[in-house]
PDB file of N, CA and C in Angstrom:
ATOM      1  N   UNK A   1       0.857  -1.168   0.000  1.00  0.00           N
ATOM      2  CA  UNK A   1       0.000   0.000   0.000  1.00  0.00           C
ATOM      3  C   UNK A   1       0.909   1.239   0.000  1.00  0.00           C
ATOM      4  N   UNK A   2       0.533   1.809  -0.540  1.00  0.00           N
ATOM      5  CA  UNK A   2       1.169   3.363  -0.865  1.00  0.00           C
ATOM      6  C   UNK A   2       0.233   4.471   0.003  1.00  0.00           C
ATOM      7  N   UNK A   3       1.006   5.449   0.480  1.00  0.00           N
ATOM      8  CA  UNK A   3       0.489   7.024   0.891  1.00  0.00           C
ATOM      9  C   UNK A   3       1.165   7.448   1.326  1.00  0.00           C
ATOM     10  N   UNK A   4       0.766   8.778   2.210  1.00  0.00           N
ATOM     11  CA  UNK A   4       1.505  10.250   2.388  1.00  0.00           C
ATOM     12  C   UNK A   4       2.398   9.534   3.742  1.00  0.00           C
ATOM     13  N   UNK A   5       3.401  10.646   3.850  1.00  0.00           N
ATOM     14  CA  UNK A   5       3.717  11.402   5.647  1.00  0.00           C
ATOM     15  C   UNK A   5       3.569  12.373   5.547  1.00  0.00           C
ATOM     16  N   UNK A   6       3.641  12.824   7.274  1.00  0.00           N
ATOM     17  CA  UNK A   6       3.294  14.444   7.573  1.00  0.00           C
ATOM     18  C   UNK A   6       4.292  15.056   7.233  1.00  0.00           C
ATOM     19  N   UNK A   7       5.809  14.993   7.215  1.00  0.00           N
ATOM     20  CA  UNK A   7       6.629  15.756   6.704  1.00  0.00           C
ATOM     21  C   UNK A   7       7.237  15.702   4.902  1.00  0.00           C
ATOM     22  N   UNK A   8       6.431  15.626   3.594  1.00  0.00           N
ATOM     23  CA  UNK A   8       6.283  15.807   2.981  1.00  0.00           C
ATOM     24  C   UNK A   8       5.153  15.914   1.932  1.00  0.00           C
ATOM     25  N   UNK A   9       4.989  16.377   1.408  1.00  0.00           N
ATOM     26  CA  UNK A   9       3.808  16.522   0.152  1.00  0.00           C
ATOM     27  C   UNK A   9       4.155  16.253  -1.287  1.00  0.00           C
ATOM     28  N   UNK A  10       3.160  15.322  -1.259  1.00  0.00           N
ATOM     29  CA  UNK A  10       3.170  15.198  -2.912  1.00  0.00           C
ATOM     30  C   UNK A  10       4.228  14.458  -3.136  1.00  0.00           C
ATOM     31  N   UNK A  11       4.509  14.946  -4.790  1.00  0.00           N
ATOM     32  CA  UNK A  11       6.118  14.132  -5.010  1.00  0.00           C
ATOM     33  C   UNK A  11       7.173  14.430  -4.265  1.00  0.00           C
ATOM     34  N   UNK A  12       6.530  15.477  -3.238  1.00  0.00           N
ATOM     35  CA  UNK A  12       8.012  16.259  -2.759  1.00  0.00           C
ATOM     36  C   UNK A  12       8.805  17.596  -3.471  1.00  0.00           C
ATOM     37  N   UNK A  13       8.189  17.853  -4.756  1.00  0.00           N
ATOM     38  CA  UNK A  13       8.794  18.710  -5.442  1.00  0.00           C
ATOM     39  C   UNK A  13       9.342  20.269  -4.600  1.00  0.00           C
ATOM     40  N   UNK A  14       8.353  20.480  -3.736  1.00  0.00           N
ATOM     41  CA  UNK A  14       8.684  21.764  -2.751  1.00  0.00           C
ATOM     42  C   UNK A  14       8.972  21.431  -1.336  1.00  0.00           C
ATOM     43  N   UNK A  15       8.277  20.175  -0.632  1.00  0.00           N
ATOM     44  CA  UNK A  15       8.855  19.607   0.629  1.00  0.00           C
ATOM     45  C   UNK A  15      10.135  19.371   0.518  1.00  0.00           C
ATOM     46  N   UNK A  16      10.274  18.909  -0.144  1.00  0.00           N
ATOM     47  CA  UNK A  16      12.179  18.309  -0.056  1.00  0.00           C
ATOM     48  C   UNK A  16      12.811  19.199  -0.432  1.00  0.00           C
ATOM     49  N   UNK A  17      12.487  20.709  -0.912  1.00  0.00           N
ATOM     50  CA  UNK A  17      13.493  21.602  -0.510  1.00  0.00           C
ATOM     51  C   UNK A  17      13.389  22.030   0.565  1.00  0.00           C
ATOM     52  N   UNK A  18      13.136  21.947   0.926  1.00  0.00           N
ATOM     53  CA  UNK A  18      13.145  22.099   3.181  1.00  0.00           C
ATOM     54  C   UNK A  18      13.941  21.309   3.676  1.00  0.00           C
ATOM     55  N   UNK A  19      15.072  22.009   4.540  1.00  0.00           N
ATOM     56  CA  UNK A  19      16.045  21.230   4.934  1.00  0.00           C
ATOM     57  C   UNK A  19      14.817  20.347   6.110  1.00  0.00           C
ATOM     58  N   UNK A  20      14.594  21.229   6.773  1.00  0.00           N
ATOM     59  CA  UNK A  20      13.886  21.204   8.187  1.00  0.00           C
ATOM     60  C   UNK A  20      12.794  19.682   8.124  1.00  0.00           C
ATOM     61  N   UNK A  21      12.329  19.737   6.918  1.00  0.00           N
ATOM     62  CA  UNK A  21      11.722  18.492   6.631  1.00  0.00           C
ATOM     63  C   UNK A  21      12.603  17.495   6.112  1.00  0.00           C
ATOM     64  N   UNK A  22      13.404  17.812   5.154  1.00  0.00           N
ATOM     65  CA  UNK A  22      14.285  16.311   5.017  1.00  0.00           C
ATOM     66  C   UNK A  22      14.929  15.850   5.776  1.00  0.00           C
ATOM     67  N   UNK A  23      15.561  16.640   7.238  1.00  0.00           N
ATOM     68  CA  UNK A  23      15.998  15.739   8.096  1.00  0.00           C
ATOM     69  C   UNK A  23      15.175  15.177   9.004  1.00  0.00           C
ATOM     70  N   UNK A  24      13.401  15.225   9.001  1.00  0.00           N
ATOM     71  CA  UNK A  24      12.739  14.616   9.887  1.00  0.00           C
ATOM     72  C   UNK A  24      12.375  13.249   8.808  1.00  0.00           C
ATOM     73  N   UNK A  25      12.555  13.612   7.526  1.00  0.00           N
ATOM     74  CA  UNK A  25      12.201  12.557   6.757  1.00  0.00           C
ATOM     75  C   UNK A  25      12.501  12.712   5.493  1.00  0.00           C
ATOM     76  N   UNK A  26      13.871  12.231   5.028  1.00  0.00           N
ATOM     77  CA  UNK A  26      14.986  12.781   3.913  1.00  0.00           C
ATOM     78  C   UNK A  26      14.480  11.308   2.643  1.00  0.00           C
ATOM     79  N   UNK A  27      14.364  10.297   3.060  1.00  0.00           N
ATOM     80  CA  UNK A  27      14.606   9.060   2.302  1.00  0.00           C
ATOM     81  C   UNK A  27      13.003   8.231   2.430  1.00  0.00           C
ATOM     82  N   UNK A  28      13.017   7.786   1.089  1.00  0.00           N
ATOM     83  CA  UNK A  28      11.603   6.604   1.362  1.00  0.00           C
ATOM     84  C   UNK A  28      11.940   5.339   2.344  1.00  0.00           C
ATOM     85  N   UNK A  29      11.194   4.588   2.821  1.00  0.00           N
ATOM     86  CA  UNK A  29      11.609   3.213   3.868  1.00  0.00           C
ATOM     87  C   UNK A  29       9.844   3.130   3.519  1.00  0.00           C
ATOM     88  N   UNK A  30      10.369   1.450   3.752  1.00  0.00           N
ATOM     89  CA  UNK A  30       9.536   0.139   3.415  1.00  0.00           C
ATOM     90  C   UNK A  30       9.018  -0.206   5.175  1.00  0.00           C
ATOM     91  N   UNK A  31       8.170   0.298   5.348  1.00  0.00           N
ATOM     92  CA  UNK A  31       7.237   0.083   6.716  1.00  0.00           C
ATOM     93  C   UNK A  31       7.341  -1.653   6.472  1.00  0.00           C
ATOM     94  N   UNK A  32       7.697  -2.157   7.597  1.00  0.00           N
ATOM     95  CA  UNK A  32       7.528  -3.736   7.854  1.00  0.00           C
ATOM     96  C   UNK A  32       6.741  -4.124   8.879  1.00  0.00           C
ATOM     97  N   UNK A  33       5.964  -4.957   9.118  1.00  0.00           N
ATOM     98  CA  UNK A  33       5.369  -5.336  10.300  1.00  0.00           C
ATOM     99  C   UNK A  33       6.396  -6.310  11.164  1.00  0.00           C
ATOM    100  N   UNK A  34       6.711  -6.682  12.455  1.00  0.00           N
ATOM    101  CA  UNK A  34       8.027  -7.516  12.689  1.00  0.00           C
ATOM    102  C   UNK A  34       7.714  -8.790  12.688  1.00  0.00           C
ATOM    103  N   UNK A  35       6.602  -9.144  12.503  1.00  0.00           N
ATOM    104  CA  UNK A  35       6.404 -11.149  12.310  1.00  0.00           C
ATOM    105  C   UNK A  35       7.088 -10.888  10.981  1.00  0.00           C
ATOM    106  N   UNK A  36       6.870 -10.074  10.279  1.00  0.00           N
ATOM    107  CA  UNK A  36       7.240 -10.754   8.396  1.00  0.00           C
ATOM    108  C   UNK A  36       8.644 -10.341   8.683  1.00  0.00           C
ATOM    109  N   UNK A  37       9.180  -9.140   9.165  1.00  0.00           N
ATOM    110  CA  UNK A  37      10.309  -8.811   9.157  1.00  0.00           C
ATOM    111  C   UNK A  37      11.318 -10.187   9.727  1.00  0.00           C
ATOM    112  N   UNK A  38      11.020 -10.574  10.937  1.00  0.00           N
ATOM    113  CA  UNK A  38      11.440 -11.642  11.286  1.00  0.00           C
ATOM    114  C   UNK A  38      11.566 -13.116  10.100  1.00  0.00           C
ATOM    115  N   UNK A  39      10.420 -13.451   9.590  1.00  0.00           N
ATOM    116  CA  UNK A  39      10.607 -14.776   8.347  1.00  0.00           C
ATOM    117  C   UNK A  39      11.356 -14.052   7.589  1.00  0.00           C
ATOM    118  N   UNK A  40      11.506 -12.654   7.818  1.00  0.00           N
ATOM    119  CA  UNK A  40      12.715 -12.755   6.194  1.00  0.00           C
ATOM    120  C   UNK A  40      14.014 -12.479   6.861  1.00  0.00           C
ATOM    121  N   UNK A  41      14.020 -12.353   8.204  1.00  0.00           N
ATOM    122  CA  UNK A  41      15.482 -12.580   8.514  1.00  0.00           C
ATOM    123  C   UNK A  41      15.997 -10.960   8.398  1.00  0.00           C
ATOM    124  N   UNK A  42      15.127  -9.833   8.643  1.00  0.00           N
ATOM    125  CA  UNK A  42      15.269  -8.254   8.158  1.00  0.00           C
ATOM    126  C   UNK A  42      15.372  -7.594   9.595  1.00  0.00           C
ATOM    127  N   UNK A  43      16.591  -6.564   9.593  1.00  0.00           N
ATOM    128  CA  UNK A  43      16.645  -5.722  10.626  1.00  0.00           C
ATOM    129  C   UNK A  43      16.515  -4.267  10.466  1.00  0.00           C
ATOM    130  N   UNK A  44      16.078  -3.876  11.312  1.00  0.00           N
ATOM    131  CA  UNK A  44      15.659  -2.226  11.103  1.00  0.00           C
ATOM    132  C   UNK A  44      17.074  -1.527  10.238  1.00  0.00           C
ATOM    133  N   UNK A  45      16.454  -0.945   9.321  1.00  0.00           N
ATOM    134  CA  UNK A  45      17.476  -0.339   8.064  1.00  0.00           C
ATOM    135  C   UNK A  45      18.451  -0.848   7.558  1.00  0.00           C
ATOM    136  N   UNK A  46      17.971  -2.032   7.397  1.00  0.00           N
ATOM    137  CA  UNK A  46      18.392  -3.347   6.281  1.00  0.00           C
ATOM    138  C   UNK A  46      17.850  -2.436   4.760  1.00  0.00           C
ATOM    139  N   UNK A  47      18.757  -2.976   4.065  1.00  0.00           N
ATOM    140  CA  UNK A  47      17.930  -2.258   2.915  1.00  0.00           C
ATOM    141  C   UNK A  47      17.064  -3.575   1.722  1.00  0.00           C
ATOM    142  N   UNK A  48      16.303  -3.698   1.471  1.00  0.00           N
ATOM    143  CA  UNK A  48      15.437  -4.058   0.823  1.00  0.00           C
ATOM    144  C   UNK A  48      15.304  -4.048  -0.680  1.00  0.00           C
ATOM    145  N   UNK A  49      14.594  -5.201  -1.493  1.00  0.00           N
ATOM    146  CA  UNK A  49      14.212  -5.002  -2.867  1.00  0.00           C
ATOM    147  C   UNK A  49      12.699  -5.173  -2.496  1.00  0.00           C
ATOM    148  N   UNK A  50      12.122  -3.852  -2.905  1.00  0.00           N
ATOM    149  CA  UNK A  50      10.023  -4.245  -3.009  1.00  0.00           C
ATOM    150  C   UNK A  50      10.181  -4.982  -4.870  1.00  0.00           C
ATOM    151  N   UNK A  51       9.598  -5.820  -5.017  1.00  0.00           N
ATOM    152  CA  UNK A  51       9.439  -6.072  -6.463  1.00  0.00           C
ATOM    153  C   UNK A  51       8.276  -6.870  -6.568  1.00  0.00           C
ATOM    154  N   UNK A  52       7.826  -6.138  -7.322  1.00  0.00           N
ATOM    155  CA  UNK A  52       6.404  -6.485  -8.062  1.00  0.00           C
ATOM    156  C   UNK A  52       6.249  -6.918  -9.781  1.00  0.00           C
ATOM    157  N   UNK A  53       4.971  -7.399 -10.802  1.00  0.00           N
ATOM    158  CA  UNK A  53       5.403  -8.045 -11.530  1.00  0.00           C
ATOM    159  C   UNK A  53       5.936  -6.668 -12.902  1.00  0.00           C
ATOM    160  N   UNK A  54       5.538  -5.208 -12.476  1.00  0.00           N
ATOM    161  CA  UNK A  54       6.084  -4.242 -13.074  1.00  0.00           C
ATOM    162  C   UNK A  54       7.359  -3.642 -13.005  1.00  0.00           C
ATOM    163  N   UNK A  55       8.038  -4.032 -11.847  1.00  0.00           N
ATOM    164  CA  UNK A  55       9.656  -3.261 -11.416  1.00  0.00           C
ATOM    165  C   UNK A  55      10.038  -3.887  -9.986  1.00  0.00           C
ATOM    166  N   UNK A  56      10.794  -3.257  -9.702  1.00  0.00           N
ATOM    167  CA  UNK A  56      11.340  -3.140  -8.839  1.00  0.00           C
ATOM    168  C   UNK A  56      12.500  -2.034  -8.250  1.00  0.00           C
ATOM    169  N   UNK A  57      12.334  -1.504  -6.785  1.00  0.00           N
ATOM    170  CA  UNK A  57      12.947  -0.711  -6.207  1.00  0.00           C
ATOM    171  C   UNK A  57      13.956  -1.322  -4.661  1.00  0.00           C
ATOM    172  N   UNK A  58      14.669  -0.453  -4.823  1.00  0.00           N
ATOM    173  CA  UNK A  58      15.240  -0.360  -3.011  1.00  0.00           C
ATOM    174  C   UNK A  58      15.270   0.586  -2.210  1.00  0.00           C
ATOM    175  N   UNK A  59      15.122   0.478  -1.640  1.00  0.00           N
ATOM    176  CA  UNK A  59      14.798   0.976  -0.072  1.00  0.00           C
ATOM    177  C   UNK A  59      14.890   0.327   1.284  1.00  0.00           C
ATOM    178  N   UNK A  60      15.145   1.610   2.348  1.00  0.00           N
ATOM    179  CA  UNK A  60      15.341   0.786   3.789  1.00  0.00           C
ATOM    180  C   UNK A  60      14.247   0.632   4.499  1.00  0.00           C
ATOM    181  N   UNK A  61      14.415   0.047   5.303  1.00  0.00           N
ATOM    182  CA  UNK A  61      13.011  -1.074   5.945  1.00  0.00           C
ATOM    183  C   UNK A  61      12.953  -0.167   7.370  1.00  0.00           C
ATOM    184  N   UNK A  62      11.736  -0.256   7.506  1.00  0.00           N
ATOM    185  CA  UNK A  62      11.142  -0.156   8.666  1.00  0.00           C
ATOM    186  C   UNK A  62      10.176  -0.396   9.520  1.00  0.00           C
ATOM    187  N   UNK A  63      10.806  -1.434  10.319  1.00  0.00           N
ATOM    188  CA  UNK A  63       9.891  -2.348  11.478  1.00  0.00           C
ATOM    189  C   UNK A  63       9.166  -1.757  12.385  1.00  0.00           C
ATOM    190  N   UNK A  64       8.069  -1.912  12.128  1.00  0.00           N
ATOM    191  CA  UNK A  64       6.789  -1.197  13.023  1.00  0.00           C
ATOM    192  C   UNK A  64       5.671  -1.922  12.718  1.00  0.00           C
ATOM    193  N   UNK A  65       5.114  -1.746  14.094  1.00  0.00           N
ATOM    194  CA  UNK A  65       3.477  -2.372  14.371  1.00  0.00           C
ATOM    195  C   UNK A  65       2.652  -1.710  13.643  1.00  0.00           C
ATOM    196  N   UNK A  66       2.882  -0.529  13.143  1.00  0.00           N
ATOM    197  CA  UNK A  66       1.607   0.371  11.885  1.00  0.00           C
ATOM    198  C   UNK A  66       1.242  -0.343  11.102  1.00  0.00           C
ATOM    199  N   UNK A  67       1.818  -1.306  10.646  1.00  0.00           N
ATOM    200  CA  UNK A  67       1.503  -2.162   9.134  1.00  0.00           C
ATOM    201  C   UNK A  67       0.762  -3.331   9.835  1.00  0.00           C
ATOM    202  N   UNK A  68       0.081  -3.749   9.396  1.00  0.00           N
ATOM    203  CA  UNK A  68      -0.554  -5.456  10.005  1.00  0.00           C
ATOM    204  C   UNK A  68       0.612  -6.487   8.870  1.00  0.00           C
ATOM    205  N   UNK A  69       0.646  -7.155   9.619  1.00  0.00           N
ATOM    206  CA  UNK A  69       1.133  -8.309   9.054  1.00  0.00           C
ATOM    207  C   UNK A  69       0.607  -9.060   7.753  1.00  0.00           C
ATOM    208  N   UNK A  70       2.056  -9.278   6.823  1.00  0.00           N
ATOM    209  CA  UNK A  70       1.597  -9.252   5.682  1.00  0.00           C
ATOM    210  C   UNK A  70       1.171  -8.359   4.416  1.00  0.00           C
ATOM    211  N   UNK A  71       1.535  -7.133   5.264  1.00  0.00           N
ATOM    212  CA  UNK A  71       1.278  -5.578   4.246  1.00  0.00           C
ATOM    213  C   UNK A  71       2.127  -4.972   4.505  1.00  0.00           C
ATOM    214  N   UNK A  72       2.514  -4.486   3.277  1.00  0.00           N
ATOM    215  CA  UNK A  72       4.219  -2.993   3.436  1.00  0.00           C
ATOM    216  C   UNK A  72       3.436  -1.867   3.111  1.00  0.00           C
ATOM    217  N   UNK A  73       3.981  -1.192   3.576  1.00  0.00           N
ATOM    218  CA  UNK A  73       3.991   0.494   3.365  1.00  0.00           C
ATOM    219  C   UNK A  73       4.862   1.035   2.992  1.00  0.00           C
ATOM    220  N   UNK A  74       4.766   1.957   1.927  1.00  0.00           N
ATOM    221  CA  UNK A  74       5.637   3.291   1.459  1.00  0.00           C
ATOM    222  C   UNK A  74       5.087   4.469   1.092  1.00  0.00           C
ATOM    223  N   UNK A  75       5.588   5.322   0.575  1.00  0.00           N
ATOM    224  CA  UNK A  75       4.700   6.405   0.324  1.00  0.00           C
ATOM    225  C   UNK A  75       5.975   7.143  -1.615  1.00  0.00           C
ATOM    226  N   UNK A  76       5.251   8.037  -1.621  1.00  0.00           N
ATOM    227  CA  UNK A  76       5.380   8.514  -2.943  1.00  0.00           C
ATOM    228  C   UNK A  76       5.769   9.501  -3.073  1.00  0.00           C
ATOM    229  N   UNK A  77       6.275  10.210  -2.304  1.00  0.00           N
ATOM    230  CA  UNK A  77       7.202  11.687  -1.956  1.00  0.00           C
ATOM    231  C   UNK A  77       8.975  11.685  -2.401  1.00  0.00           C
ATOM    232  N   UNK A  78       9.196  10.506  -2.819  1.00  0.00           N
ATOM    233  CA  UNK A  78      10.380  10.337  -3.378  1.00  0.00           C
ATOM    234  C   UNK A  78      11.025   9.748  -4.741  1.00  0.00           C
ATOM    235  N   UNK A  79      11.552  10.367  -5.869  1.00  0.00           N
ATOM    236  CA  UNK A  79      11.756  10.182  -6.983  1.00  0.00           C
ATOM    237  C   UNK A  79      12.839   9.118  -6.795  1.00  0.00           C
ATOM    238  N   UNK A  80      13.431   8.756  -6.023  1.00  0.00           N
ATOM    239  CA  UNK A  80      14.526   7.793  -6.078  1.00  0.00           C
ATOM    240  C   UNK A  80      14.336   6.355  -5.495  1.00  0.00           C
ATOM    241  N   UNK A  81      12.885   6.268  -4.868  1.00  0.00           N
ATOM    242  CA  UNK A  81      12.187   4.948  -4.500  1.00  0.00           C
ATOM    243  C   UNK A  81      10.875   5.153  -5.787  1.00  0.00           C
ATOM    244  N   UNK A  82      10.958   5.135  -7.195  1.00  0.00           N
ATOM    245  CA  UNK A  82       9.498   5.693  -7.401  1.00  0.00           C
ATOM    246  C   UNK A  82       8.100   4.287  -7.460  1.00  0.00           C
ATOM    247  N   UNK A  83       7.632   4.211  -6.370  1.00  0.00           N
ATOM    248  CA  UNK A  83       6.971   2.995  -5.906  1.00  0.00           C
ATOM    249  C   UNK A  83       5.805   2.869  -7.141  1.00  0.00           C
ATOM    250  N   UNK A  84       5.652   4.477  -8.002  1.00  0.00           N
ATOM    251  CA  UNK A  84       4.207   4.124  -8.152  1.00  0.00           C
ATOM    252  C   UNK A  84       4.171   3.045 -10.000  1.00  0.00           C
ATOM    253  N   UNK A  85       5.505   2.988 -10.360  1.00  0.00           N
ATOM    254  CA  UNK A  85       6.221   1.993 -11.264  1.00  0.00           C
ATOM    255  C   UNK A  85       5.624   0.880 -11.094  1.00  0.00           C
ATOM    256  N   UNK A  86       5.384   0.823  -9.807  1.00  0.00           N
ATOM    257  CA  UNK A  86       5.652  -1.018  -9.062  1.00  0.00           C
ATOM    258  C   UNK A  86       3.757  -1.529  -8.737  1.00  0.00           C
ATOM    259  N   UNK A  87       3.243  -0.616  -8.884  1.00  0.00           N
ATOM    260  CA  UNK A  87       2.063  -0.268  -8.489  1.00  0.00           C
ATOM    261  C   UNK A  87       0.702  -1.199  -9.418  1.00  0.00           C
ATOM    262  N   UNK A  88      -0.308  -1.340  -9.230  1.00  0.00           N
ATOM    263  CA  UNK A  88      -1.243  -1.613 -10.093  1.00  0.00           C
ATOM    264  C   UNK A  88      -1.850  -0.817 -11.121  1.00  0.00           C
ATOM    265  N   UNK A  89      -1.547  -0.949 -12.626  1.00  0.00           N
ATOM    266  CA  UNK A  89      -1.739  -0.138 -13.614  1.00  0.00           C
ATOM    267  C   UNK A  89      -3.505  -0.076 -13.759  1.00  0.00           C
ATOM    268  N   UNK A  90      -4.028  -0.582 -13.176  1.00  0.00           N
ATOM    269  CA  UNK A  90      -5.821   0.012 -13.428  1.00  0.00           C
ATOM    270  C   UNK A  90      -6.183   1.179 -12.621  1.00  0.00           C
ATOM    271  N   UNK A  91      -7.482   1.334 -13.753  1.00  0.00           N
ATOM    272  CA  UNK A  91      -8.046   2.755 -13.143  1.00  0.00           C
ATOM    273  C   UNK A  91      -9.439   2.779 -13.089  1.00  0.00           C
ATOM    274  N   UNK A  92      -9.751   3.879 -12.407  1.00  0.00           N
ATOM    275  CA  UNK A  92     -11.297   4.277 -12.726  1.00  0.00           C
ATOM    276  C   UNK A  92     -12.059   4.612 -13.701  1.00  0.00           C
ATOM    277  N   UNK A  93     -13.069   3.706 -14.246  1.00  0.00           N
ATOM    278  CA  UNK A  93     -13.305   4.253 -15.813  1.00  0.00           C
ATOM    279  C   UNK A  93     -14.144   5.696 -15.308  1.00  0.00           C
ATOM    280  N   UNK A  94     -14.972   6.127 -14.868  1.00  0.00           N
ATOM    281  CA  UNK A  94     -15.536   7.501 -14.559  1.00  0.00           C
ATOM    282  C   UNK A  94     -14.573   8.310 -14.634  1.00  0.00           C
ATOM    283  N   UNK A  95     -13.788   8.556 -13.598  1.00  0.00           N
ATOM    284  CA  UNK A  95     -12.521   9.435 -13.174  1.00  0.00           C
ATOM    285  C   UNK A  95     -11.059   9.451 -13.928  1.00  0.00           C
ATOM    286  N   UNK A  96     -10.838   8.569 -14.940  1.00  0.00           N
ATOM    287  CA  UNK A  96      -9.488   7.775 -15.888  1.00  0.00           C
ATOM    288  C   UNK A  96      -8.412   8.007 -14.345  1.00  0.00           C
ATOM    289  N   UNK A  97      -9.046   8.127 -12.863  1.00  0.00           N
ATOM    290  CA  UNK A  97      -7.895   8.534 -11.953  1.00  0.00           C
ATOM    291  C   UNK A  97      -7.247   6.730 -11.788  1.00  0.00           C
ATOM    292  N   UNK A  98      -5.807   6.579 -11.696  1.00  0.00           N
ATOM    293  CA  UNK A  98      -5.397   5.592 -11.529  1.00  0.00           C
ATOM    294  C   UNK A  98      -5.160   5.067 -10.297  1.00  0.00           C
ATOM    295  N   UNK A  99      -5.481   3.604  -9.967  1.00  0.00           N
ATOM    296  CA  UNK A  99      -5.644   3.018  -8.655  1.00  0.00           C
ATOM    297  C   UNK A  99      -4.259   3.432  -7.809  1.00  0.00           C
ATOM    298  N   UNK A 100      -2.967   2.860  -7.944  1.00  0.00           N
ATOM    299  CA  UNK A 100      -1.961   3.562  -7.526  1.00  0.00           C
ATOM    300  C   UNK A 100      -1.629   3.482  -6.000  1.00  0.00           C
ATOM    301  N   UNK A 101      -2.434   2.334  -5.515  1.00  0.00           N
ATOM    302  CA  UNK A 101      -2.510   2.304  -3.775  1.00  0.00           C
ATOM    303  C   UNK A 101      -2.231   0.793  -3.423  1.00  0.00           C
ATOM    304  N   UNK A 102      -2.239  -0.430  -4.408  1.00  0.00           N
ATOM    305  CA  UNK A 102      -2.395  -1.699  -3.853  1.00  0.00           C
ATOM    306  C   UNK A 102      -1.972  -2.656  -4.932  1.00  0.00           C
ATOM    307  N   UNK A 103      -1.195  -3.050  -4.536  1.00  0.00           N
ATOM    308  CA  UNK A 103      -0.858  -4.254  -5.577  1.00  0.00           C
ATOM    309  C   UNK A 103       0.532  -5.241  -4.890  1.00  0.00           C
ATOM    310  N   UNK A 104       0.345  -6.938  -5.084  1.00  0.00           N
ATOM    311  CA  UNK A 104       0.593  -7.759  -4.873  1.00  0.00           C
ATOM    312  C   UNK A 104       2.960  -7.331  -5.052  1.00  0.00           C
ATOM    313  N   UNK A 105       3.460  -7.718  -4.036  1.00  0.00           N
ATOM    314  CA  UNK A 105       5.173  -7.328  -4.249  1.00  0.00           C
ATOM    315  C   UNK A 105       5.297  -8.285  -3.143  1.00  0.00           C
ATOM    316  N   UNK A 106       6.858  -8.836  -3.453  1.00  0.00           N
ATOM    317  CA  UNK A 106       7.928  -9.996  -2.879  1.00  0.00           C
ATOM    318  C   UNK A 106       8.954  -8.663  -2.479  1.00  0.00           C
ATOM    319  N   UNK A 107       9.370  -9.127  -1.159  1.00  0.00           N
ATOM    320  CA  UNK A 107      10.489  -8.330  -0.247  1.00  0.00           C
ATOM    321  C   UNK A 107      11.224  -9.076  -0.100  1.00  0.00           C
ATOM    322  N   UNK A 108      12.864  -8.548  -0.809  1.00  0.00           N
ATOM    323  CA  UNK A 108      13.889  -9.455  -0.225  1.00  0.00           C
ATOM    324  C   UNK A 108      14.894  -8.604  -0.161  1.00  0.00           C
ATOM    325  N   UNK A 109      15.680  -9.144   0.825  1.00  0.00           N
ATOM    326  CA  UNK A 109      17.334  -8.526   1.398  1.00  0.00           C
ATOM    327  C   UNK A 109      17.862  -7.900   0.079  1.00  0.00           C
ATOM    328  N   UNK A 110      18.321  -6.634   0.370  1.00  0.00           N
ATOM    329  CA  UNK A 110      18.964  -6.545  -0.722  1.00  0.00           C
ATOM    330  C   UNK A 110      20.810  -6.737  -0.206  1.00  0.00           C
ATOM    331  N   UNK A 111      21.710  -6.681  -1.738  1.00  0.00           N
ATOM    332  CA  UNK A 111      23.004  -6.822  -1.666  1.00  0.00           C
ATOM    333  C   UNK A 111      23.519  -5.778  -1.234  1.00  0.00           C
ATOM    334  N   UNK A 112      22.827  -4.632  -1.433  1.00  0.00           N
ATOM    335  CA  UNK A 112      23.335  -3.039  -1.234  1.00  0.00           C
ATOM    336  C   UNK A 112      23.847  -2.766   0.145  1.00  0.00           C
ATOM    337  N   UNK A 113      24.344  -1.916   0.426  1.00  0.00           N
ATOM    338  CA  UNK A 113      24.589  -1.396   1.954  1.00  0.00           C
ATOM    339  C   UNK A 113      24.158  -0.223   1.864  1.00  0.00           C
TER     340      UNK A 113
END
């Protein structure tokens, strides 16, 4: 699942020129719940591959009870994680607005540091 934080907006295009906000929240991270974090053998800011059957990204992980088990979180405020690649390409036929919030991804360790 994809969405916001409080310390950026949007793509970020004007949040992330704020120092004041990028150091409360500079980088995307992969919300983990810690049962899954645990089966994959993942420690807080481990860095990660999200990959889905459109792409794949990396990013660092973060273990927290916010997520239920079995669901990741990220959000879309960052051009250098761009999650919404990875995302489900359907849309609303009324609105042509694209779904962009939910779609099926495999998490694994990445090689990176």
């Amino acid at each position: 699942m994809t969405g916001r934080i409080y310390h950026q907006y949007h793509t970020g295009t004007m949040s992330r020129k704020s120092e004041r906000l990028s150091r409360e929240c500079g980088q995307a991270e992969l919300q983990l719940n810690p049962a899954d974090a645990k089966t994959l053998s993942l420690r807080q800011g481990e860095m990660v591959r999200l990959i889905s059957r459109r792409g794949e990204i990396t990013l660092r992980v973060s273990i927290t009870e916010q997520v239920a088990a079995g669901m990741v979180y990220t959000t879309f405020h960052f051009s250098e994680a761009p999650i919404n690649r990875l995302t489900n390409d359907a849309f609303d036929t009324g609105s042509r607005c694209p779904e962009y919030k939910v779609c099926a991804v495999r998490v694994e360790k990445s090689q990176l540091l």
